[in-house]
Protein backbone atom coordinates (compact mmCIF):
# COMPACT_ATOMS: atom_id res chain seq x y z
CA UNK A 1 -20.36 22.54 -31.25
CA UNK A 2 -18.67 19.81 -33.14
CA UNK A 3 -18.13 16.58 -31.28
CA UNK A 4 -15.26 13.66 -32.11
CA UNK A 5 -16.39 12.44 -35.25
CA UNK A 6 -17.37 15.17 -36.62
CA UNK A 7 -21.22 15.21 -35.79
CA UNK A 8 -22.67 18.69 -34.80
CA UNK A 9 -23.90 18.65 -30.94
CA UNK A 10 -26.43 20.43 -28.71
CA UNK A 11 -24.79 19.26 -25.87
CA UNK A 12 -22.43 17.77 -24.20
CA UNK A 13 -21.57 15.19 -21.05
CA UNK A 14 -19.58 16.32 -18.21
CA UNK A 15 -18.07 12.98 -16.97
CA UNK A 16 -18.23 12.30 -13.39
CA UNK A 17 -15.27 12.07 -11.27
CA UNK A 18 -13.94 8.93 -10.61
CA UNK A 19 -11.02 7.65 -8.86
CA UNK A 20 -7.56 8.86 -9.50
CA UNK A 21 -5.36 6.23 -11.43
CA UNK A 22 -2.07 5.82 -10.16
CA UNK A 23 0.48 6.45 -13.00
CA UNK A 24 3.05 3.35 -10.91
CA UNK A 25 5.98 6.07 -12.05
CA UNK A 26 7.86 6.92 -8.79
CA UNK A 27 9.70 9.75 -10.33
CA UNK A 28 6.71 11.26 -11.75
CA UNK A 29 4.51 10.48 -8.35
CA UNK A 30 7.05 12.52 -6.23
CA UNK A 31 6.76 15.45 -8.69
CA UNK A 32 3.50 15.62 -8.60
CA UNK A 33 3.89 15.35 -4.53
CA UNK A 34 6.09 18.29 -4.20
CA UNK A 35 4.26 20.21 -6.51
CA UNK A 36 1.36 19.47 -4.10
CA UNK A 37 2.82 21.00 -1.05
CA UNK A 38 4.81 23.81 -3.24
CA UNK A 39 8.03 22.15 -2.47
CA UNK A 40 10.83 23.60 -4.41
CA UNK A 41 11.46 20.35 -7.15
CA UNK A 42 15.29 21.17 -7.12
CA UNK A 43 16.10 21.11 -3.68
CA UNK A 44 18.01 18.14 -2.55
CA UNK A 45 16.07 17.66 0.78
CA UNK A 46 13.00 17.62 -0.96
CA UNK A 47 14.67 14.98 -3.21
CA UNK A 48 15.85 13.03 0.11
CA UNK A 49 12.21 13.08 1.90
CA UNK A 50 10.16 12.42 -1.42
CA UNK A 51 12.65 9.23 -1.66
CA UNK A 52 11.93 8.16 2.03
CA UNK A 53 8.58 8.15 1.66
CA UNK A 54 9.07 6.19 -1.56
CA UNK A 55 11.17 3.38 0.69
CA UNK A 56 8.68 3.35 3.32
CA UNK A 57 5.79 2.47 0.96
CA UNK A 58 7.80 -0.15 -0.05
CA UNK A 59 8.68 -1.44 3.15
CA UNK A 60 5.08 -1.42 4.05
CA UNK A 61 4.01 -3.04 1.35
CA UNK A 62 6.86 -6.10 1.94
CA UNK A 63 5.93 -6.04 5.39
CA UNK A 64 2.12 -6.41 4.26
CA UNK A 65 3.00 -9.44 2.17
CA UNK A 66 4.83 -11.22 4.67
CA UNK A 67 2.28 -11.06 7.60
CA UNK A 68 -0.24 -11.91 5.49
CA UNK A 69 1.72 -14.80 4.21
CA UNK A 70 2.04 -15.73 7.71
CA UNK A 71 -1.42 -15.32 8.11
CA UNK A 72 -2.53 -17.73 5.64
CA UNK A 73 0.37 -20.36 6.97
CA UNK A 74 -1.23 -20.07 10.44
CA UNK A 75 -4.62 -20.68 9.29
CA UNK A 76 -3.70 -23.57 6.87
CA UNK A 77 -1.57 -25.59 9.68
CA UNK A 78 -5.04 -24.94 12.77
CA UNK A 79 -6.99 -26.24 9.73
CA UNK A 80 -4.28 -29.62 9.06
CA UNK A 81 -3.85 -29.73 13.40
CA UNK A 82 -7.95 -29.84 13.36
CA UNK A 83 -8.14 -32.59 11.17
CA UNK A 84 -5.24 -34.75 12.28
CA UNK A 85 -7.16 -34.33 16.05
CA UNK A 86 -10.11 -35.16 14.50
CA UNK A 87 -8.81 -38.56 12.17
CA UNK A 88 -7.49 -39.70 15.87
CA UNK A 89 -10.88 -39.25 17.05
CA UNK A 90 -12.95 -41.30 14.79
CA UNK A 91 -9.70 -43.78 13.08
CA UNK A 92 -9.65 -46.88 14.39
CA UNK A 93 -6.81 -47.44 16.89
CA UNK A 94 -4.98 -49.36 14.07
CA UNK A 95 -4.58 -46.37 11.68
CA UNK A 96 -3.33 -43.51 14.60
CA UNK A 97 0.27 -42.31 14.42
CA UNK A 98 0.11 -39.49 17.34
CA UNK A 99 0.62 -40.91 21.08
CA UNK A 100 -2.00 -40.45 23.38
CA UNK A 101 0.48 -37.37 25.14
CA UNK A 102 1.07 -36.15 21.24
CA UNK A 103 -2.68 -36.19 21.19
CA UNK A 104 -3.48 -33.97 23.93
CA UNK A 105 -0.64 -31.75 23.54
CA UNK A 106 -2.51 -30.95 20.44
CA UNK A 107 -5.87 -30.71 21.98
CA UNK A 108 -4.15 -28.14 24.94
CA UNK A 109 -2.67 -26.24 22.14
CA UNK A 110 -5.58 -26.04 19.51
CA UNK A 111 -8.49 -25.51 22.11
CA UNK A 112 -6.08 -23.13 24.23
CA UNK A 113 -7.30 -19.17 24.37
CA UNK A 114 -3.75 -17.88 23.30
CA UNK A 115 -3.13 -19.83 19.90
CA UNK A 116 -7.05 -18.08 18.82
CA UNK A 117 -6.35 -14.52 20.77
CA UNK A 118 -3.00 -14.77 18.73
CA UNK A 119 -5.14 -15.55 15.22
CA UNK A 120 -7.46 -12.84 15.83
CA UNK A 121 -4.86 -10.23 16.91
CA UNK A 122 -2.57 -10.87 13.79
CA UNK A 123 -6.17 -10.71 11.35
CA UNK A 124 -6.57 -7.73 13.00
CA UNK A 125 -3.75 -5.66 12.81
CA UNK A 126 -4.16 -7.29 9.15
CA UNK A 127 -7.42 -6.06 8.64
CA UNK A 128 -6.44 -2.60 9.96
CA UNK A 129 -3.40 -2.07 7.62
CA UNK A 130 -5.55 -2.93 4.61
CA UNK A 131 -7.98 -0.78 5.62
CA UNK A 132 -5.62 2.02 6.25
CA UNK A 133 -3.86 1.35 2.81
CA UNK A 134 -7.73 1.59 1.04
């Protein structure tokens, strides 16, 4: 057996499967879909339900990107809220800007089981959908 470049071969190498690449072509991706489930490719309500599942992967994805933006906001603003609480703990009384009620509105809010249990819930439903899209 000849290989590539011309070189005669004994053997050869079976390459091991990997993962499949997606080809990022919607057209081609619903094709290959209907093929799939032997869907005939020129019915029209084939054509409808191949493009709804197209829009809902989108939506997903959009609705991904925004919680997870929201996410990272969240996180970000308990991190700036911890620090402010903590500059008014060790600042000297000349350098505070919050009022003492300011101050512990903060400390109720931060320290308060809903604002975490909220956090947690959101990283999880997070968590799930990424695992779910893997």
């Amino acid at each position: 057996m000849k290989s590539s470049n011309g070189e005669e071969q004994d053997s050869f190498d079976i390459p091991s499967p990997g993962p499949v690449e997606a080809s990022g072509d919607q057209k081609a991706e619903s094709e290959a879909a209907a093929l799939a489930f032997d869907l005939p490719l020129a019915d029209r309500r084939t054509a409808q339900r191949l493009a709804a599942l197209g829009n809902k992967e989108k939506l997903d994805g959009t609705i991904n990107k925004v919680l997870r933006a929201f996410i990272w906001t969240a996180c970000c603003l308990a991190i700036v809220s911890f620090c402010v609480l903590f500059w008014h703990l060790l600042a000297p009384e000349s350098l505070l800007f919050l009022s003492d009620k300011r101050q512990v509105d903060l400390r109720d809010f931060l320290f308060s089981g809903a604002f975490g249990a909220g956090l947690a819930a959101l990283w999880r439903s997070q968590s799930q959908r990424d695992a779910d899209e893997n």
